[in-house]
C-alpha atoms as a PDB file:
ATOM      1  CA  UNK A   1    -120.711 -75.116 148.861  1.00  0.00           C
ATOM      2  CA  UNK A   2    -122.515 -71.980 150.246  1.00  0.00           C
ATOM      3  CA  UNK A   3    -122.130 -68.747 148.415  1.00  0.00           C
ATOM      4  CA  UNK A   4    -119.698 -67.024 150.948  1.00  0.00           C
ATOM      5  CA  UNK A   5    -117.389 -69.643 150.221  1.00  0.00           C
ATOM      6  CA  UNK A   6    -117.536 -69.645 146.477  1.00  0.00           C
ATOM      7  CA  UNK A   7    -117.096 -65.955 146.348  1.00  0.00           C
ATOM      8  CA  UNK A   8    -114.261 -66.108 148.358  1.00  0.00           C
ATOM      9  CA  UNK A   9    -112.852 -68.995 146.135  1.00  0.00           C
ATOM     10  CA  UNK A  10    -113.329 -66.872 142.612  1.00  0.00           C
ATOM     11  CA  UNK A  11    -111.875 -63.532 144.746  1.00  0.00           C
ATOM     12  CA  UNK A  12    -108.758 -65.136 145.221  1.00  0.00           C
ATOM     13  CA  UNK A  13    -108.963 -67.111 141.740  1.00  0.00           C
ATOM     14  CA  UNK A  14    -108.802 -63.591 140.007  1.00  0.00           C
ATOM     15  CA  UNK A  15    -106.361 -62.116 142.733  1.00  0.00           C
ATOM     16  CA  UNK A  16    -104.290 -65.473 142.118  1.00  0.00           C
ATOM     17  CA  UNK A  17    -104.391 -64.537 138.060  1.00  0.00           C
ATOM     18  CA  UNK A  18    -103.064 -60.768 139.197  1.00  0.00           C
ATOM     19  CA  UNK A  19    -100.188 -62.347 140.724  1.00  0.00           C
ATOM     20  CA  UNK A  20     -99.451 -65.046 138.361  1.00  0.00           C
ATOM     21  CA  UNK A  21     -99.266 -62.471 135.445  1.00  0.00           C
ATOM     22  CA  UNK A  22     -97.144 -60.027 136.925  1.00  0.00           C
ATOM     23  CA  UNK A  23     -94.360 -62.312 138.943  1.00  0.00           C
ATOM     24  CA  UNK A  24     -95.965 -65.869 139.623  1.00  0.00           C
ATOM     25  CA  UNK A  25     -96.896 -67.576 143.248  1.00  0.00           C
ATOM     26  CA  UNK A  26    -100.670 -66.968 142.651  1.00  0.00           C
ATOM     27  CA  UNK A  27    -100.928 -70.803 144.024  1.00  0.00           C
ATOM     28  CA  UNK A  28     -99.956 -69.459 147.460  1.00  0.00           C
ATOM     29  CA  UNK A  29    -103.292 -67.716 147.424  1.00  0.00           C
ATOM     30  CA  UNK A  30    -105.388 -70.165 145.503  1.00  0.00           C
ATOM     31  CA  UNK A  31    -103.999 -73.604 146.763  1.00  0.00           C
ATOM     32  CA  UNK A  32    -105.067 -72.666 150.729  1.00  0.00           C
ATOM     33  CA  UNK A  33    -108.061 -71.444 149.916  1.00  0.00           C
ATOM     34  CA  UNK A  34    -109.507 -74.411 148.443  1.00  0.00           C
ATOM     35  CA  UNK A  35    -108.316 -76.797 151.059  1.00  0.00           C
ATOM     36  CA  UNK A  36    -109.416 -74.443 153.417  1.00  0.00           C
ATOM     37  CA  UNK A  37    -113.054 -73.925 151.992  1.00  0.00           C
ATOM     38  CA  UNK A  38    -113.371 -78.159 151.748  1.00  0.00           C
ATOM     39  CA  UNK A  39    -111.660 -79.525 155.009  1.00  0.00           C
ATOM     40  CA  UNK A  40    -109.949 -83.185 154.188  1.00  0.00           C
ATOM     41  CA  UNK A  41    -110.215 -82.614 150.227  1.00  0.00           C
ATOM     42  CA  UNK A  42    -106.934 -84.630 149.138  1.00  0.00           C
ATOM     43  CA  UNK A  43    -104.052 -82.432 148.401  1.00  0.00           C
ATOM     44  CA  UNK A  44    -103.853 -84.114 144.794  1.00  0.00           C
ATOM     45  CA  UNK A  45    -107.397 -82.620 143.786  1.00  0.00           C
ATOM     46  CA  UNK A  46    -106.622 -79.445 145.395  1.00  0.00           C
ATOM     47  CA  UNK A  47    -103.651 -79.195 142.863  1.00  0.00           C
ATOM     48  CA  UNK A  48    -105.833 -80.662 139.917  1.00  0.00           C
ATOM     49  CA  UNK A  49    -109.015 -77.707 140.437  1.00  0.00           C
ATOM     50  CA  UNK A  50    -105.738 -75.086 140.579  1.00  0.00           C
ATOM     51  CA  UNK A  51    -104.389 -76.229 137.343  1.00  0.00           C
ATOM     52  CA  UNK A  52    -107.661 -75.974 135.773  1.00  0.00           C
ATOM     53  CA  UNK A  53    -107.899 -72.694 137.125  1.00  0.00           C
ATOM     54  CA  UNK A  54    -104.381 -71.214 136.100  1.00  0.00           C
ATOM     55  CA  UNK A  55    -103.832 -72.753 133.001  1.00  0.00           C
ATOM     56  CA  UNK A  56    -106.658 -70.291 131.284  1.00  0.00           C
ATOM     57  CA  UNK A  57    -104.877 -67.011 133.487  1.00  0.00           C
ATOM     58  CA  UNK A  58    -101.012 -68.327 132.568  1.00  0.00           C
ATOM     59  CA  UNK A  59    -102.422 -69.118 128.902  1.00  0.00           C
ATOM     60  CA  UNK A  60    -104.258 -65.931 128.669  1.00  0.00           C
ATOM     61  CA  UNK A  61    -101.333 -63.506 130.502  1.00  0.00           C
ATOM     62  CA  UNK A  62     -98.625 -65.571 127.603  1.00  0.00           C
ATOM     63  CA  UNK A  63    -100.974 -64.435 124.870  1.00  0.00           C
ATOM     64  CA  UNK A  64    -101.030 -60.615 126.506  1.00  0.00           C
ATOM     65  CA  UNK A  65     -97.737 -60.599 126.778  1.00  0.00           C
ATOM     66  CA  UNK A  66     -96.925 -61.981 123.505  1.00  0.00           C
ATOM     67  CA  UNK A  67     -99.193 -59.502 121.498  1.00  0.00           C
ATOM     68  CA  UNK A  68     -97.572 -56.366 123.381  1.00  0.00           C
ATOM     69  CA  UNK A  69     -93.389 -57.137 123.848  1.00  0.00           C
ATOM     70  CA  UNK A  70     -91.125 -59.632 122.369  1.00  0.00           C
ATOM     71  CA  UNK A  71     -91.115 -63.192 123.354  1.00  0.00           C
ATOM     72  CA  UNK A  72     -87.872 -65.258 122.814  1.00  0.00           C
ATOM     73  CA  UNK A  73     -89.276 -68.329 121.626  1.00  0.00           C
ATOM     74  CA  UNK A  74     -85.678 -69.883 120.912  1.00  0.00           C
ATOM     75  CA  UNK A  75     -85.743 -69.833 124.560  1.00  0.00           C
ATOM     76  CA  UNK A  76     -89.613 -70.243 125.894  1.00  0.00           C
ATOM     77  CA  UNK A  77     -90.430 -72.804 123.222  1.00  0.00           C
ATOM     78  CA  UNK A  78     -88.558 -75.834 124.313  1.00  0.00           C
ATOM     79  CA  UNK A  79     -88.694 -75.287 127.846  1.00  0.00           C
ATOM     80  CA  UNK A  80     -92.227 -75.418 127.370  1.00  0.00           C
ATOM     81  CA  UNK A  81     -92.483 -78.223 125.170  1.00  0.00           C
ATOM     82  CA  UNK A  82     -90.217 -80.115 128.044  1.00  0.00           C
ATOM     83  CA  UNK A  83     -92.482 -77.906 131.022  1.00  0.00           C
ATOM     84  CA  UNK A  84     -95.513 -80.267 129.422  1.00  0.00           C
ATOM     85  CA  UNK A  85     -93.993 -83.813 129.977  1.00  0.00           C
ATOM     86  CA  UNK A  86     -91.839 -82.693 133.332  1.00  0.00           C
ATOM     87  CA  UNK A  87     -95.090 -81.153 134.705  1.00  0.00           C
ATOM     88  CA  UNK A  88     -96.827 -84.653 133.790  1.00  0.00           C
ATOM     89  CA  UNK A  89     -94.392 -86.599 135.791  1.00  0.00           C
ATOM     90  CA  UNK A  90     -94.220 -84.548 138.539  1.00  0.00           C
ATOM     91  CA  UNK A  91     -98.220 -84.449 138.968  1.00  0.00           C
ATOM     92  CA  UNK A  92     -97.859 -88.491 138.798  1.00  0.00           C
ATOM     93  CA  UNK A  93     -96.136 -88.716 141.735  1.00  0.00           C
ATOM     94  CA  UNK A  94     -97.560 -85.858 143.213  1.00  0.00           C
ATOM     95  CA  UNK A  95     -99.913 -88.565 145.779  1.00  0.00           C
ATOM     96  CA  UNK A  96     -96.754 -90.743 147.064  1.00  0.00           C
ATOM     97  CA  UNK A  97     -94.089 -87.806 147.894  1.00  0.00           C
ATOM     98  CA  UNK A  98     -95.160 -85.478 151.093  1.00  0.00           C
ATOM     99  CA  UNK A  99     -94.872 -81.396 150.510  1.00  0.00           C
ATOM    100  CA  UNK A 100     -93.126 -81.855 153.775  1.00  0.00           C
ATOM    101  CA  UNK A 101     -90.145 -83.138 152.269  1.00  0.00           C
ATOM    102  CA  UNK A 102     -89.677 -80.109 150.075  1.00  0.00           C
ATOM    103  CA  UNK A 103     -90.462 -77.747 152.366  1.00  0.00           C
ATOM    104  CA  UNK A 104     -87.000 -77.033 154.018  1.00  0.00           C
ATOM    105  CA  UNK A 105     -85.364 -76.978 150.617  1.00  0.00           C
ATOM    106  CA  UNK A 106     -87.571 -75.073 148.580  1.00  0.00           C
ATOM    107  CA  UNK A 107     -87.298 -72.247 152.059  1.00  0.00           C
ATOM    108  CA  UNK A 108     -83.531 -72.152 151.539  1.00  0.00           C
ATOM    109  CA  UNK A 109     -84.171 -71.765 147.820  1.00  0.00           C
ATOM    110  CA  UNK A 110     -86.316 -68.379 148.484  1.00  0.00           C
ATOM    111  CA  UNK A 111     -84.532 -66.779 150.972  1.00  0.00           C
ATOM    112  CA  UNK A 112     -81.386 -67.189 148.624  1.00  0.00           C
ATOM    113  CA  UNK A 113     -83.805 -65.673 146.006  1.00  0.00           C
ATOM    114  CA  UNK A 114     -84.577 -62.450 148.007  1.00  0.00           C
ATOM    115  CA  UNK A 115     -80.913 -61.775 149.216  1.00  0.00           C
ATOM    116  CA  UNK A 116     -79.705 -62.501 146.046  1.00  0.00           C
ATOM    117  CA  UNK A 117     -82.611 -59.626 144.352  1.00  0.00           C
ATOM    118  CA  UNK A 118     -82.203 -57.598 147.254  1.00  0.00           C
ATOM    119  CA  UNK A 119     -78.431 -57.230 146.954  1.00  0.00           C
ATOM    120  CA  UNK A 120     -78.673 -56.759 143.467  1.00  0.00           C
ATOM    121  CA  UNK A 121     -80.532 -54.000 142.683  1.00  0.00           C
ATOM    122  CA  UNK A 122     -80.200 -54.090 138.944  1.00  0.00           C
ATOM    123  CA  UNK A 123     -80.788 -57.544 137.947  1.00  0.00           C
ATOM    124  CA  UNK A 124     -84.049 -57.824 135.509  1.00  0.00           C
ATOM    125  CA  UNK A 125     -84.327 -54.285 135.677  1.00  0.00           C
ATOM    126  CA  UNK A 126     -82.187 -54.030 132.460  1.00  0.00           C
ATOM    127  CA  UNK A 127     -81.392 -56.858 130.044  1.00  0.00           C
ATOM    128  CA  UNK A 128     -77.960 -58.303 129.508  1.00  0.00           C
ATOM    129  CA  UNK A 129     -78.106 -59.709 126.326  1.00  0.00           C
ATOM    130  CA  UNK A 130     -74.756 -60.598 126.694  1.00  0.00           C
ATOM    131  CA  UNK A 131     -75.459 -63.561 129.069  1.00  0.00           C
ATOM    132  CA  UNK A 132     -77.680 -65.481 126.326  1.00  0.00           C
ATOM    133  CA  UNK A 133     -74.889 -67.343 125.294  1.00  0.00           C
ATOM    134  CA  UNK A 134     -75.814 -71.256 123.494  1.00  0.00           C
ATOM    135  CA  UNK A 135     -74.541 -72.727 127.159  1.00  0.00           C
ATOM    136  CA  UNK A 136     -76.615 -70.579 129.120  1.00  0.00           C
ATOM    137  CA  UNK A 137     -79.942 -71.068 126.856  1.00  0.00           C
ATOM    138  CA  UNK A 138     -79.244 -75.049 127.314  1.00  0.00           C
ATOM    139  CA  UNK A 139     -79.018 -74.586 131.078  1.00  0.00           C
ATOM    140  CA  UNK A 140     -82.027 -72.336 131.518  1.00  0.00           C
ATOM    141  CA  UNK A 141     -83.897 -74.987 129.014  1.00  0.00           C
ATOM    142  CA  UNK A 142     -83.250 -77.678 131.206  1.00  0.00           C
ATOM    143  CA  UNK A 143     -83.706 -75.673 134.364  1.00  0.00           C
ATOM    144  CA  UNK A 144     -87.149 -74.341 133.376  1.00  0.00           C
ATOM    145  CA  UNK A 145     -88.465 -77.406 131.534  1.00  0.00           C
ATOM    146  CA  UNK A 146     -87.154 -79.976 133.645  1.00  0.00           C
ATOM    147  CA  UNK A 147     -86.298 -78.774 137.202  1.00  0.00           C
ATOM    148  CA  UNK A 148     -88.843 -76.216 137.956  1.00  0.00           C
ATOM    149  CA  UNK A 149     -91.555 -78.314 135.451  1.00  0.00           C
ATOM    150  CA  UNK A 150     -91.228 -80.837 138.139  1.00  0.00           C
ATOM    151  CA  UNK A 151     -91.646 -79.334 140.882  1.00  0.00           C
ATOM    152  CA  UNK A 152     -94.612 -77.475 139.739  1.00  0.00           C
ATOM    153  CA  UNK A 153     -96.875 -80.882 139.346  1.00  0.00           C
ATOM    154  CA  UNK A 154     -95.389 -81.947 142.357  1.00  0.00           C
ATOM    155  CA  UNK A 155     -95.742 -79.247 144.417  1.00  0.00           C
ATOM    156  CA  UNK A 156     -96.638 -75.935 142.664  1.00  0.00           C
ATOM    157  CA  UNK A 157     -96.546 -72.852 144.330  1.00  0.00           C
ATOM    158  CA  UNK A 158     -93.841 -69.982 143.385  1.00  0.00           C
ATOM    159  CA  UNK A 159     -92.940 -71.861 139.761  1.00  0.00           C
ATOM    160  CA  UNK A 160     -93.771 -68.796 138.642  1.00  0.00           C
ATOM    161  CA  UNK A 161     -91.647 -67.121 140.787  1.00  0.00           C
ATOM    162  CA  UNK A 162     -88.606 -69.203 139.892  1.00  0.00           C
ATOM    163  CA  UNK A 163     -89.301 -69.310 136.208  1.00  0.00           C
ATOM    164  CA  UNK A 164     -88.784 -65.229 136.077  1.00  0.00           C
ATOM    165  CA  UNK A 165     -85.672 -65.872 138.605  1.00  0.00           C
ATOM    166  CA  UNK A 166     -84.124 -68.291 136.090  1.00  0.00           C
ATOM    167  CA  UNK A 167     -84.652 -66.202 133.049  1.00  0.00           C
ATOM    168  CA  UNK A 168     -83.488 -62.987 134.566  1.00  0.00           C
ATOM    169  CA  UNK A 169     -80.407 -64.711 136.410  1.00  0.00           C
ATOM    170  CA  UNK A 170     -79.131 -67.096 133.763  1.00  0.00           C
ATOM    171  CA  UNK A 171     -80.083 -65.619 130.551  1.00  0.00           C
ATOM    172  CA  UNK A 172     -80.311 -62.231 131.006  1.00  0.00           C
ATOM    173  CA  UNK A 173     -83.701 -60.942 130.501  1.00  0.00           C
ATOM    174  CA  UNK A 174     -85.282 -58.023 132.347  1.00  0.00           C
ATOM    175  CA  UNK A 175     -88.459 -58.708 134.750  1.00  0.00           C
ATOM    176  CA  UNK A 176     -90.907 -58.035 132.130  1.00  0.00           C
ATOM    177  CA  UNK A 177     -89.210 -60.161 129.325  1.00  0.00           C
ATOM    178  CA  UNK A 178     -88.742 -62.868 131.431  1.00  0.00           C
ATOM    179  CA  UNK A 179     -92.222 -62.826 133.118  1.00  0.00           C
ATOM    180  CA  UNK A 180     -93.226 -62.877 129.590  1.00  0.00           C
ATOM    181  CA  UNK A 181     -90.986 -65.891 128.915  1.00  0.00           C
ATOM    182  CA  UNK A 182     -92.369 -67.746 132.277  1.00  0.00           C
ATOM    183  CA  UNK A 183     -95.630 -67.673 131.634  1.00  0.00           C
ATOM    184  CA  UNK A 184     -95.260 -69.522 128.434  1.00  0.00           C
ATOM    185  CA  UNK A 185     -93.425 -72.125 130.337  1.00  0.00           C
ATOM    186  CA  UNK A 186     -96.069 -72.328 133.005  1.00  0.00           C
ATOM    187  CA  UNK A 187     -99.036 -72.545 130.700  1.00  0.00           C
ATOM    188  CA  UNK A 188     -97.315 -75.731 129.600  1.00  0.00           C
ATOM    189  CA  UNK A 189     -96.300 -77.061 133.252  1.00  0.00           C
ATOM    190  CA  UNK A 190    -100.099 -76.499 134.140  1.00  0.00           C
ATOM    191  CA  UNK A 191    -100.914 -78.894 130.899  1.00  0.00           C
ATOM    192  CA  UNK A 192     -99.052 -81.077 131.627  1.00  0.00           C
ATOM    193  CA  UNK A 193    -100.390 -81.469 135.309  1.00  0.00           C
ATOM    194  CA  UNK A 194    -103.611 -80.971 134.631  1.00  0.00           C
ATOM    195  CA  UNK A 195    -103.734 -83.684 132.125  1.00  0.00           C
ATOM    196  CA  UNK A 196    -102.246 -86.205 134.822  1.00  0.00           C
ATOM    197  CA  UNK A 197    -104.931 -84.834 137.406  1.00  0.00           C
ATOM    198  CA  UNK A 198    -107.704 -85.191 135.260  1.00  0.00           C
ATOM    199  CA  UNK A 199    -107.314 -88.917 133.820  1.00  0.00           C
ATOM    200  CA  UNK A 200    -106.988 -89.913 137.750  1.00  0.00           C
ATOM    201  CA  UNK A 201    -109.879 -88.020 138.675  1.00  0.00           C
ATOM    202  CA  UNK A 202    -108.356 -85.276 140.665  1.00  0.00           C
ATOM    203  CA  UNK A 203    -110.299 -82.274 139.551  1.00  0.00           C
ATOM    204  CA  UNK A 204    -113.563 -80.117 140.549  1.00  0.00           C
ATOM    205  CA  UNK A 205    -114.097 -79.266 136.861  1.00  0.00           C
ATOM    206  CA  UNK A 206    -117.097 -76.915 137.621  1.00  0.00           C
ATOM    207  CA  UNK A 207    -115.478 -75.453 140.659  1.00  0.00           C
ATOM    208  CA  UNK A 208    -112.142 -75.060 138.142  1.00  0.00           C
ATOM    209  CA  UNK A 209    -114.391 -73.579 135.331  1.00  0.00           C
ATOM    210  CA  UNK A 210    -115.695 -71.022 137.161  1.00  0.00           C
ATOM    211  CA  UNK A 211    -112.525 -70.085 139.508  1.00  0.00           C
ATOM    212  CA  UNK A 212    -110.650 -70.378 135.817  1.00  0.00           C
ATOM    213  CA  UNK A 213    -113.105 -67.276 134.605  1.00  0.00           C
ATOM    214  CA  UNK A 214    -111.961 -65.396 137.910  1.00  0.00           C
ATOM    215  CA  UNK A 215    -108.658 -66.253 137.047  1.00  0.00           C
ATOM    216  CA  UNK A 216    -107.910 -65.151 133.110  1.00  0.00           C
ATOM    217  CA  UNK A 217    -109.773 -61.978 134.191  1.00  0.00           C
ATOM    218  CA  UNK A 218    -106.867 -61.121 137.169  1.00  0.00           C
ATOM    219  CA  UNK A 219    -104.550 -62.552 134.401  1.00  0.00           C
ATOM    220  CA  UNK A 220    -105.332 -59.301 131.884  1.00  0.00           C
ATOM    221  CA  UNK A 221    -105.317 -57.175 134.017  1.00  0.00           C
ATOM    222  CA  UNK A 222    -101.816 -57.972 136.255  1.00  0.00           C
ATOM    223  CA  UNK A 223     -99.770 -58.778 132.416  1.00  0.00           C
ATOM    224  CA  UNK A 224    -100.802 -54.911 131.346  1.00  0.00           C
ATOM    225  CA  UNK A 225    -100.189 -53.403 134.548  1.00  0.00           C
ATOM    226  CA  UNK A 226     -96.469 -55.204 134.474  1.00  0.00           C
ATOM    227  CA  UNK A 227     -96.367 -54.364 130.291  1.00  0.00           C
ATOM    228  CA  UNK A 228     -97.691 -50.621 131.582  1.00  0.00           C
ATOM    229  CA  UNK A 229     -94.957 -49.988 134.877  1.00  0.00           C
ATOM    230  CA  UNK A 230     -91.800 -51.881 133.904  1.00  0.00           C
ATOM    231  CA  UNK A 231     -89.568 -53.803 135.169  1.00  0.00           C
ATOM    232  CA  UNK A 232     -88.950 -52.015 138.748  1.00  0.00           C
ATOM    233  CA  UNK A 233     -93.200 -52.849 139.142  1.00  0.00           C
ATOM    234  CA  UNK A 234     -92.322 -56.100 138.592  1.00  0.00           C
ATOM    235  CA  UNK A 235     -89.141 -56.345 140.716  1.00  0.00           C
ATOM    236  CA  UNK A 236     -91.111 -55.013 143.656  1.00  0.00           C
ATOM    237  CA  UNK A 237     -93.630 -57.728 143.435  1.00  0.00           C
ATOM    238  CA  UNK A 238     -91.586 -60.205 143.106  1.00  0.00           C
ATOM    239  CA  UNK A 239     -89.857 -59.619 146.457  1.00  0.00           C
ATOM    240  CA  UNK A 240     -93.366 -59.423 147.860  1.00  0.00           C
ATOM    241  CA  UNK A 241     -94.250 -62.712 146.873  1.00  0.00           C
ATOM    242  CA  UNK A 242     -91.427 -64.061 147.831  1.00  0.00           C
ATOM    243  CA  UNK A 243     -91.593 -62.541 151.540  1.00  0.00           C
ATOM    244  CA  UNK A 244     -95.041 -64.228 151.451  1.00  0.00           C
ATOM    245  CA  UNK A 245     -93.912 -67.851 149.983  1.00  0.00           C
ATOM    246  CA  UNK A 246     -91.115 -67.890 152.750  1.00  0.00           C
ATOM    247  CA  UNK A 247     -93.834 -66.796 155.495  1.00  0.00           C
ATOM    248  CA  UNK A 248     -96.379 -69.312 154.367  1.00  0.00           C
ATOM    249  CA  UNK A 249     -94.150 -72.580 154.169  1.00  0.00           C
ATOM    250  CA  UNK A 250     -92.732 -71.461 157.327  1.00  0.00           C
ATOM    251  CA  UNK A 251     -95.571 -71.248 159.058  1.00  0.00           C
ATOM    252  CA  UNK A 252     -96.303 -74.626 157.322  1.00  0.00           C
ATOM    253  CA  UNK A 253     -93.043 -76.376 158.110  1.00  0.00           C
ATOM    254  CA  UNK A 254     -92.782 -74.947 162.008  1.00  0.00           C
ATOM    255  CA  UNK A 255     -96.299 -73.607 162.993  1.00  0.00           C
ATOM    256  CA  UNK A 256     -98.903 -75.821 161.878  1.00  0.00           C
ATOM    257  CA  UNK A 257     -97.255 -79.328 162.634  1.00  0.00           C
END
């Protein structure tokens, strides 16, 4: 790999981290760029070099966040400890079930994200404790660990994205609370992948190593600047990301066939 291309690589490692701490979706950036700086590398290895990458920024931009606001561990905990073995499964049959397949659903999914923000101006810009109610914890639980887990070793890009989406819309939180809360649960969805990828031998591990350095340094850097500006910083993001999810697997589902 020439040096252009390895720059380029650990640029949008450490841009991916920036994203992934503040809202989630740094895959979008990360997960193109390597298949697009080693033409015919299998999908499955791309994945396994990301997690190896992300699991040092999400781990790092959890600890950030921890140390600086509060993090409901009643909440994060077991949706993590499920995010590990969900994740796991998920990156098993990541190989034998096409991205194509999820494509149209996981489009309607966004869109319905960024009306839904759009129209609602003040969700996860203030908490509302009073949705944490036992049945909403269980759902977000299982919706987090389980349903989003999932799809992140299957797929992967945006978990982020819908973790903070779940947390905000189902429990409550505001943005930064619940980006605090996500990134616990994606450290251990990115375990649990990366685990998988590695014992089938789907991971650059010096590639990862060095994109993972790129990537706890964006990680610092995006949790203070979301701990720093609040939850409208965060709020803004997130419909940017989203804009650029719904863009990119367009273009993937309609363009590039």
């Amino acid at each position: 790999m020439d040096a252009v291309t390895l720059s380029t690589l650990l640029a949008a490692a450490a841009m991916a981290g920036w994203v992934d701490a503040v809202v989630g979706g740094g895959g979008l950036l990360l997960l193109p760029a390597l298949l697009v700086a080693a033409p015919g590398l299998p999908v499955a290895t791309a994945l396994g070099t990301n997690k190896l990458a992300a699991i040092f920024g999400t781990s790092t931009a959890a600890a950030t966040y921890a140390r600086r606001t509060k993090v409901d561990w009643r909440v994060a905990g077991p949706a993590a400890g499920l995010a590990v073995l969900s994740a796991g499964v998920g990156a098993a049959l990541a190989g034998a079930v096409p991205a194509s397949a999820y494509r149209p659903v996981v489009l309607v999914v966004l869109v319905s994200v960024a009306v839904f923000v759009l129209v609602r101006p003040r969700m996860g810009v203030v908490a509302v404790p009073a949705r944490r109610t036992p049945v909403r914890v269980g759902v977000v639980i299982a919706v987090a660990g389980v349903g989003i887990a999932l799809y992140d070793g299957l797929i992967g890009p945006g978990t982020g994205t819908f973790l903070v989406l779940a947390f905000t819309a189902l429990v409550g939180a505001d943005f930064v609370h619940g980006s605090a809360m996500a990134k616990v649960v994606n450290a251990g969805t990115n375990l649990g992948a990366l685990v998988v990828f590695g014992v089938t031998g789907h991971v650059w591990w010096l590639l990862g190593a060095g994109m993972a350095v790129c990537n706890i340094a964006g990680a610092v850097l995006g949790a203070r600047m979301a701990l720093r500006r609040g939850s409208g910083f965060v709020r803004v993001v997130l419909l940017v990301v989203v804009v650029a999810l719904v863009v990119k697997l367009g273009h993937d589902e309609w363009v590039a066939r």
